[in-house]
N, C-alpha and C. Protein backbone atom coordinates (compact mmCIF):
# COMPACT_ATOMS: atom_id res chain seq x y z
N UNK A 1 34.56 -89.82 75.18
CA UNK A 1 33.85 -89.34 76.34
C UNK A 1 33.34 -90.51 77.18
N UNK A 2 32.71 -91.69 76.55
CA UNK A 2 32.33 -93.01 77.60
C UNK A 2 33.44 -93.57 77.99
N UNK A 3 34.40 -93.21 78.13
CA UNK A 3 35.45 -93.83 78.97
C UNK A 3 36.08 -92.71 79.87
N UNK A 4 35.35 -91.84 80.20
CA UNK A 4 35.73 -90.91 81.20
C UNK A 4 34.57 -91.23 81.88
N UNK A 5 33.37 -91.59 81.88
CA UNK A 5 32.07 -91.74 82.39
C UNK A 5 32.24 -92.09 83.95
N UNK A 6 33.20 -93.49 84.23
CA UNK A 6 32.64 -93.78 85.35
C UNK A 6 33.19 -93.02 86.74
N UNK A 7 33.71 -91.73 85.98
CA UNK A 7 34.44 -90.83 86.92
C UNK A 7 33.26 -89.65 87.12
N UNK A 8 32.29 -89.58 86.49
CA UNK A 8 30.94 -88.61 86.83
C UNK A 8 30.36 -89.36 87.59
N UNK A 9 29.35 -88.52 88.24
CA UNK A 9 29.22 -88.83 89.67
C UNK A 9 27.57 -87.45 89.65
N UNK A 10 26.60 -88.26 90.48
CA UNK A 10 25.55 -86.96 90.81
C UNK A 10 24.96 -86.72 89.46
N UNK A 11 24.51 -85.41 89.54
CA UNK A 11 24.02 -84.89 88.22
C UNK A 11 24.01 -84.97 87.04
N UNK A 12 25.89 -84.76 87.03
CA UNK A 12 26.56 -84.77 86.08
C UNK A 12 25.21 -86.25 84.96
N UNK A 13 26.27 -87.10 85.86
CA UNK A 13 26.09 -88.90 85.53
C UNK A 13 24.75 -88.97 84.90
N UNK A 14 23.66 -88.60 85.93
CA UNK A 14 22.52 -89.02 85.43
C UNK A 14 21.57 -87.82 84.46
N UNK A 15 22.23 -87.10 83.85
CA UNK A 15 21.81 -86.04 83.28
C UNK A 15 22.27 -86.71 81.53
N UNK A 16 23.28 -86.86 81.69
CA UNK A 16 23.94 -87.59 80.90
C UNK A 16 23.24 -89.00 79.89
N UNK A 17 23.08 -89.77 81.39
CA UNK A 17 22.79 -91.20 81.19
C UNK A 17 21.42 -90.84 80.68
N UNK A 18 20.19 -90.28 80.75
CA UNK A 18 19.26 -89.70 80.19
C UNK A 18 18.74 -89.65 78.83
N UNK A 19 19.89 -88.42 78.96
CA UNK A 19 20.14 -87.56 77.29
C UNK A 19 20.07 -88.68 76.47
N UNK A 20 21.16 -89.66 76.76
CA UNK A 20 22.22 -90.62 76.38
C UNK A 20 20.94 -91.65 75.58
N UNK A 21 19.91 -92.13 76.80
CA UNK A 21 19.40 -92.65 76.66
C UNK A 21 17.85 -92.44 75.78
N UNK A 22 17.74 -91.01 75.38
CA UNK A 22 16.86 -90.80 74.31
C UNK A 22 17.25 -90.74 73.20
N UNK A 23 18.62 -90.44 73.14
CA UNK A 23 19.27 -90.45 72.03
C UNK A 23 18.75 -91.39 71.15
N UNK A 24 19.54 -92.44 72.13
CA UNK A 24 19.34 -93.82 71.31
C UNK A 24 17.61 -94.06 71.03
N UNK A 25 16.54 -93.59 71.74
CA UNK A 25 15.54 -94.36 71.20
C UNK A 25 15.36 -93.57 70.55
N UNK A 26 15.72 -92.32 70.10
CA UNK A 26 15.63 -91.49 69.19
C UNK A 26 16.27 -92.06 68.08
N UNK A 27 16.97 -92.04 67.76
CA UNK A 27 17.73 -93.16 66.63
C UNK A 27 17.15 -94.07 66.09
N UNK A 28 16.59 -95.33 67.14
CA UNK A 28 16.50 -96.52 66.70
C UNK A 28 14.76 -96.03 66.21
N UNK A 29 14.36 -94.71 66.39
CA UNK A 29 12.73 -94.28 66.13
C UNK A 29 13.30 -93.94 64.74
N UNK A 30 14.34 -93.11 64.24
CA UNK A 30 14.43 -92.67 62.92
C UNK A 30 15.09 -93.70 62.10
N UNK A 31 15.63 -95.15 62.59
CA UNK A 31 16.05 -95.94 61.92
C UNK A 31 15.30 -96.76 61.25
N UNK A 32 14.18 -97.09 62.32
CA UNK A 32 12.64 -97.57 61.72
C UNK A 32 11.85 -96.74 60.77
N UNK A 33 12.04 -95.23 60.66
CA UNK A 33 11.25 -94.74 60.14
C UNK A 33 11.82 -94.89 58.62
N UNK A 34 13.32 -94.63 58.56
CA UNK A 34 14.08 -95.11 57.36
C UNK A 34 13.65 -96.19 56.45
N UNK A 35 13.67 -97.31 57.39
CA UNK A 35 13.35 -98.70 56.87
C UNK A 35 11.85 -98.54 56.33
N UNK A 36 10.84 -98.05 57.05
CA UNK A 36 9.38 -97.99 56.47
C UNK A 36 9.53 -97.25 55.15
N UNK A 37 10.62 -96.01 55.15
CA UNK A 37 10.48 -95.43 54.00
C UNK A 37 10.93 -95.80 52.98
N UNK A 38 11.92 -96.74 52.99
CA UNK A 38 12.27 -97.53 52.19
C UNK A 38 11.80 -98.63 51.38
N UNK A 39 10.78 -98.75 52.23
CA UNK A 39 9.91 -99.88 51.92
C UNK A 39 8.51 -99.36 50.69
N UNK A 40 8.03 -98.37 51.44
CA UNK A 40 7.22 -97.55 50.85
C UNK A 40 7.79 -97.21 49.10
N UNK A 41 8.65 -96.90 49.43
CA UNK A 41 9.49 -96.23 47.94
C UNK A 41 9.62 -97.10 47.10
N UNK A 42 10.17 -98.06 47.76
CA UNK A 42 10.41 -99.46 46.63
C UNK A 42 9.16 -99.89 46.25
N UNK A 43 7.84 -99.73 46.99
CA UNK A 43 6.53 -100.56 46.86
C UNK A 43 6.44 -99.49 45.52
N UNK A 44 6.31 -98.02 45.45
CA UNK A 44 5.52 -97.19 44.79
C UNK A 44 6.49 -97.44 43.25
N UNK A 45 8.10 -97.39 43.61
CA UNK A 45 8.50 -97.91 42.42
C UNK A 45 8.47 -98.83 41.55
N UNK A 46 7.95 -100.31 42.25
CA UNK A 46 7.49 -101.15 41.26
C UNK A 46 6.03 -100.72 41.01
N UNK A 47 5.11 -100.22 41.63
CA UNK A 47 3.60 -99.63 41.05
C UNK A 47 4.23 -99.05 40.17
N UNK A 48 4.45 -97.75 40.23
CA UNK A 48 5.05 -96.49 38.37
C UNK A 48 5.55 -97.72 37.51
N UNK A 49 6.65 -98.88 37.97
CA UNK A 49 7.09 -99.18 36.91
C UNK A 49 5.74 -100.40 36.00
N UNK A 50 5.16 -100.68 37.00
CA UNK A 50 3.66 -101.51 36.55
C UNK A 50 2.96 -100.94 34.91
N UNK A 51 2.96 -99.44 36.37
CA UNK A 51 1.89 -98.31 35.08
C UNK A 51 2.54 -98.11 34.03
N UNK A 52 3.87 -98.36 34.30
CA UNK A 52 4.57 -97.36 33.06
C UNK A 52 4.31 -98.30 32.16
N UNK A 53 4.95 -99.52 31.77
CA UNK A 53 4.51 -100.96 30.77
C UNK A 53 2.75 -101.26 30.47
N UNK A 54 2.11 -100.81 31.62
CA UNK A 54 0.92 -101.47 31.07
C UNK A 54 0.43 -99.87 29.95
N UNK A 55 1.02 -98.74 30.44
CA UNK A 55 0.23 -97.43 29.23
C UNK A 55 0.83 -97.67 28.04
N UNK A 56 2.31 -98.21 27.91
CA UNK A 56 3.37 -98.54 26.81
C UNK A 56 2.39 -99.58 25.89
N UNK A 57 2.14 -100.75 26.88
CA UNK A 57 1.47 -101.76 26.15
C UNK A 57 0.09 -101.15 25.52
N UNK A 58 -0.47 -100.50 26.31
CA UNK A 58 -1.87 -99.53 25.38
C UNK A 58 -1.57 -98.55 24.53
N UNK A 59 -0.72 -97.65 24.31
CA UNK A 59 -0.18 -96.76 23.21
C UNK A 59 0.30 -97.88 22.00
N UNK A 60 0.76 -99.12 22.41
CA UNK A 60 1.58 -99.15 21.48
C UNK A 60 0.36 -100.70 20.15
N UNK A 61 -0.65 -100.64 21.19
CA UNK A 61 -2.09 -101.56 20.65
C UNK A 61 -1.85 -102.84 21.12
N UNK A 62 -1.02 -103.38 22.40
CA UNK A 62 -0.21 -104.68 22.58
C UNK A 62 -1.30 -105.36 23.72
């Protein structure tokens, strides 16, 4: 479809170019949000894996 583009014209064009253009900050908003969540997850997974060794080390009298 972007290589038919520079044949729209008026409405069409800028209705388009718009959309087009929230898209993307729409995207690059859920791409960041990805990355934070990713981050988050990995943080909480080394915490559990913290807890998990230090209750091991107290059950086990260490």
């Amino acid at each position: 479809m972007r290589g038919t583009l520079p044949e729209w014209t008026g409405d069409a064009s800028e209705t388009y170019e718009k959309a087009h253009d929230r898209w993307m900050a729409d995207a690059r908003r859920m791409a960041d949000a990805i990355a934070s969540f990713h981050a988050a997850i990995r943080h909480a997974h080394g915490d559990f894996g913290i807890s998990t060794d230090a209750n091991l080390r107290m059950w086990r009298g260490k």
